[in-house]
Structures are given as structure tokens and as C-alpha cells.
N, C-alpha and C. Protein backbone atom coordinates (compact mmCIF):
# COMPACT_ATOMS: atom_id res chain seq x y z
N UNK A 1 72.16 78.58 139.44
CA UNK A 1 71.16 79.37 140.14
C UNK A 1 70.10 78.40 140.67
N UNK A 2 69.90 78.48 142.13
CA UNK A 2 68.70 77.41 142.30
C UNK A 2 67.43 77.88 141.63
N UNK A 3 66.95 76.47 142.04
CA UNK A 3 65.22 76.90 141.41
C UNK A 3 64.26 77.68 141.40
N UNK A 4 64.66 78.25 142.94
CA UNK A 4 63.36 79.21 143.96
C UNK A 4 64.19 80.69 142.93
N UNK A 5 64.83 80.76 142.74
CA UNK A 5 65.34 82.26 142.15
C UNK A 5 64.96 82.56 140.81
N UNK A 6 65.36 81.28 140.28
CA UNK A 6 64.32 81.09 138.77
C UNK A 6 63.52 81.60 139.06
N UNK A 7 62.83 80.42 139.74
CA UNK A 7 61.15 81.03 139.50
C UNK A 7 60.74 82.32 140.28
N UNK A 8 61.59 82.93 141.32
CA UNK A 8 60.76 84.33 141.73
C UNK A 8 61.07 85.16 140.08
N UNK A 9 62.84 85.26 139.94
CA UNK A 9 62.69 86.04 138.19
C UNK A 9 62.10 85.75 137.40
N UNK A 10 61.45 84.95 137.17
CA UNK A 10 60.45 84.65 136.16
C UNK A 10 58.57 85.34 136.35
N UNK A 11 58.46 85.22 137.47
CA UNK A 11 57.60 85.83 137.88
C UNK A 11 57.68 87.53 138.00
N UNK A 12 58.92 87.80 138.35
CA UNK A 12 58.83 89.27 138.56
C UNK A 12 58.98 89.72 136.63
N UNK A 13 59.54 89.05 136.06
CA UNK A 13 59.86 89.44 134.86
C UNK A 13 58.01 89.15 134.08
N UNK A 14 57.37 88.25 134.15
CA UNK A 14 55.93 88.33 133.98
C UNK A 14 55.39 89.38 134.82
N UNK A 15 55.23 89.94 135.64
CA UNK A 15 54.80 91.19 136.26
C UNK A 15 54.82 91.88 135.75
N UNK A 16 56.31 92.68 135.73
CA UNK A 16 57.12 93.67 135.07
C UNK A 16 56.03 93.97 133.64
N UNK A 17 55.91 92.90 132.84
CA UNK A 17 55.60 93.11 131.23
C UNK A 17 54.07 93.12 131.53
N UNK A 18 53.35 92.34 132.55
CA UNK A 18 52.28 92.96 132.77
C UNK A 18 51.79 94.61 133.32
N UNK A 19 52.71 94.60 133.52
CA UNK A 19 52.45 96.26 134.27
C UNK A 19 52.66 97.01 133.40
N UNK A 20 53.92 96.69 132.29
CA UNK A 20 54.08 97.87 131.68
C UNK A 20 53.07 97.80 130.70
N UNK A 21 52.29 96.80 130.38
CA UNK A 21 51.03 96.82 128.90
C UNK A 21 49.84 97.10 129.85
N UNK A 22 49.91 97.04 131.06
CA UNK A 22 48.76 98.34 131.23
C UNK A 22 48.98 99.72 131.62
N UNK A 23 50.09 99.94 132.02
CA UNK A 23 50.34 101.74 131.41
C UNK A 23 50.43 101.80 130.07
N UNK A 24 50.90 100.96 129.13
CA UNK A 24 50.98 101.40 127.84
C UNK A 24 49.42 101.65 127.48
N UNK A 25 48.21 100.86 127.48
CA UNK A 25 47.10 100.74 127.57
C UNK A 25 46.72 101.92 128.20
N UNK A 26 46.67 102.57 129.34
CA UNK A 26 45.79 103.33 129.73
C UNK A 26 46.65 104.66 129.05
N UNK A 27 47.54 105.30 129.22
CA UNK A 27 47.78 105.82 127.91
C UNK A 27 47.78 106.14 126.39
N UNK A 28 47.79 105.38 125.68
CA UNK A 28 47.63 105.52 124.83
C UNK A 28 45.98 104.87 123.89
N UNK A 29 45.35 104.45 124.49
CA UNK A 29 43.97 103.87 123.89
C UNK A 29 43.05 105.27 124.78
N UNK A 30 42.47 105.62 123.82
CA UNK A 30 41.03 106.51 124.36
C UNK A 30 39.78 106.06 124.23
N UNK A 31 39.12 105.70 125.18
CA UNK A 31 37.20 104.88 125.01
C UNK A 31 36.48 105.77 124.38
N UNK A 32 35.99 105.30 123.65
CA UNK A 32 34.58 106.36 122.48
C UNK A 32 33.71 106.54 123.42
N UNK A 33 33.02 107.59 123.83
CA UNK A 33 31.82 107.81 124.72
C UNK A 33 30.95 107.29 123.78
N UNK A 34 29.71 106.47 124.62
CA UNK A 34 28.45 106.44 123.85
C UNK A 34 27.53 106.56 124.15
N UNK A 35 26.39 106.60 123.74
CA UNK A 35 25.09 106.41 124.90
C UNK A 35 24.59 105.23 124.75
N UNK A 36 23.89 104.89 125.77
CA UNK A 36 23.16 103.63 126.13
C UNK A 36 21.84 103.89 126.49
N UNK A 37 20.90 103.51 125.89
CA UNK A 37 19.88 103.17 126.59
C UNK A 37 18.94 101.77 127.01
N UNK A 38 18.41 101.83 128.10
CA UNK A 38 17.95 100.93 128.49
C UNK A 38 16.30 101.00 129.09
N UNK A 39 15.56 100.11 128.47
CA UNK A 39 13.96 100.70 129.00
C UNK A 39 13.64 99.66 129.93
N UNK A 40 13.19 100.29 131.29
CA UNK A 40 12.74 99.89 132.31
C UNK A 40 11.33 99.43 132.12
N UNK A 41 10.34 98.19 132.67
CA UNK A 41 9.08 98.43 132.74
C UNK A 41 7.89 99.16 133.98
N UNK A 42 7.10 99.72 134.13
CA UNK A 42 6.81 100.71 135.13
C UNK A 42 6.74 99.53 136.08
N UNK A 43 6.62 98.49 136.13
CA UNK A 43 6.17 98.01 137.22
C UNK A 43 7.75 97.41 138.22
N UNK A 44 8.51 97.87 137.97
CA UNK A 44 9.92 97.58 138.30
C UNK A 44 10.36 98.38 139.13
N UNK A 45 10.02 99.57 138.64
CA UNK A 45 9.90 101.42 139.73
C UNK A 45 9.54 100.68 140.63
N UNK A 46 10.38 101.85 141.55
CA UNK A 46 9.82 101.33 143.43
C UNK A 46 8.82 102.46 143.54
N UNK A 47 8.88 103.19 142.71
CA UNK A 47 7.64 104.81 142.66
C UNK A 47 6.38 104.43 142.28
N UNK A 48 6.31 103.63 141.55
CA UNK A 48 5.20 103.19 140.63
C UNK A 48 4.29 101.64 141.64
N UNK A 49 4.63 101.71 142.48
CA UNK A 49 4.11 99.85 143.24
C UNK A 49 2.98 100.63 143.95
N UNK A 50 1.80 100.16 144.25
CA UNK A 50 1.07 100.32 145.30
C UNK A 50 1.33 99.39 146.45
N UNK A 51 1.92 100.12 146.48
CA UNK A 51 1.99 99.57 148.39
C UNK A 51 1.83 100.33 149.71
């Protein structure tokens, strides 16, 4: 088998197993909702500037 065929199957076969571990991933893993907070200082507001 030449080289160039190797290496495209090798590549499609790295694809392949990449693709399928992110459908496996978005399937089966669920993200915990959380909250976040974050405190702004007033002077950062575009509401709050005298201008």
C-alpha cells in the first residue's frame, strides 16, 4: 500500500474515534447548572459615568 493511503487511513481512522468520543460525550455526560456571581464596580456601568 503506498504511503499517501496510509496516511489518509490513518487520519480518517483518528477522525472517526474523534468524532465518535464526542457524541459519546455529548450524550451521555450532563453539566450541573450553577450560579455564578460576579460583582461589578459602579464606576464600570456605562449608566453610572457622568458624561
Amino acid at each position: 500500500m503506498p504511503a499517501i493511503l496510509k496516511l489518509l487511513l490513518t487520519l480518517i481512522i483518528l477522525g472517526g474515534v474523534g468524532y465518535g468520543s464526542v457524541i459519546v460525550l455529548v450524550n451521555f455526560v450532563e453539566p450541573e447548572p450553577r450560579e455564578i456571581k460576579h460583582n461589578v464596580q459602579k464606576s464600570k456601568l456605562k449608566i453610572f459615568r457622568d458624561e
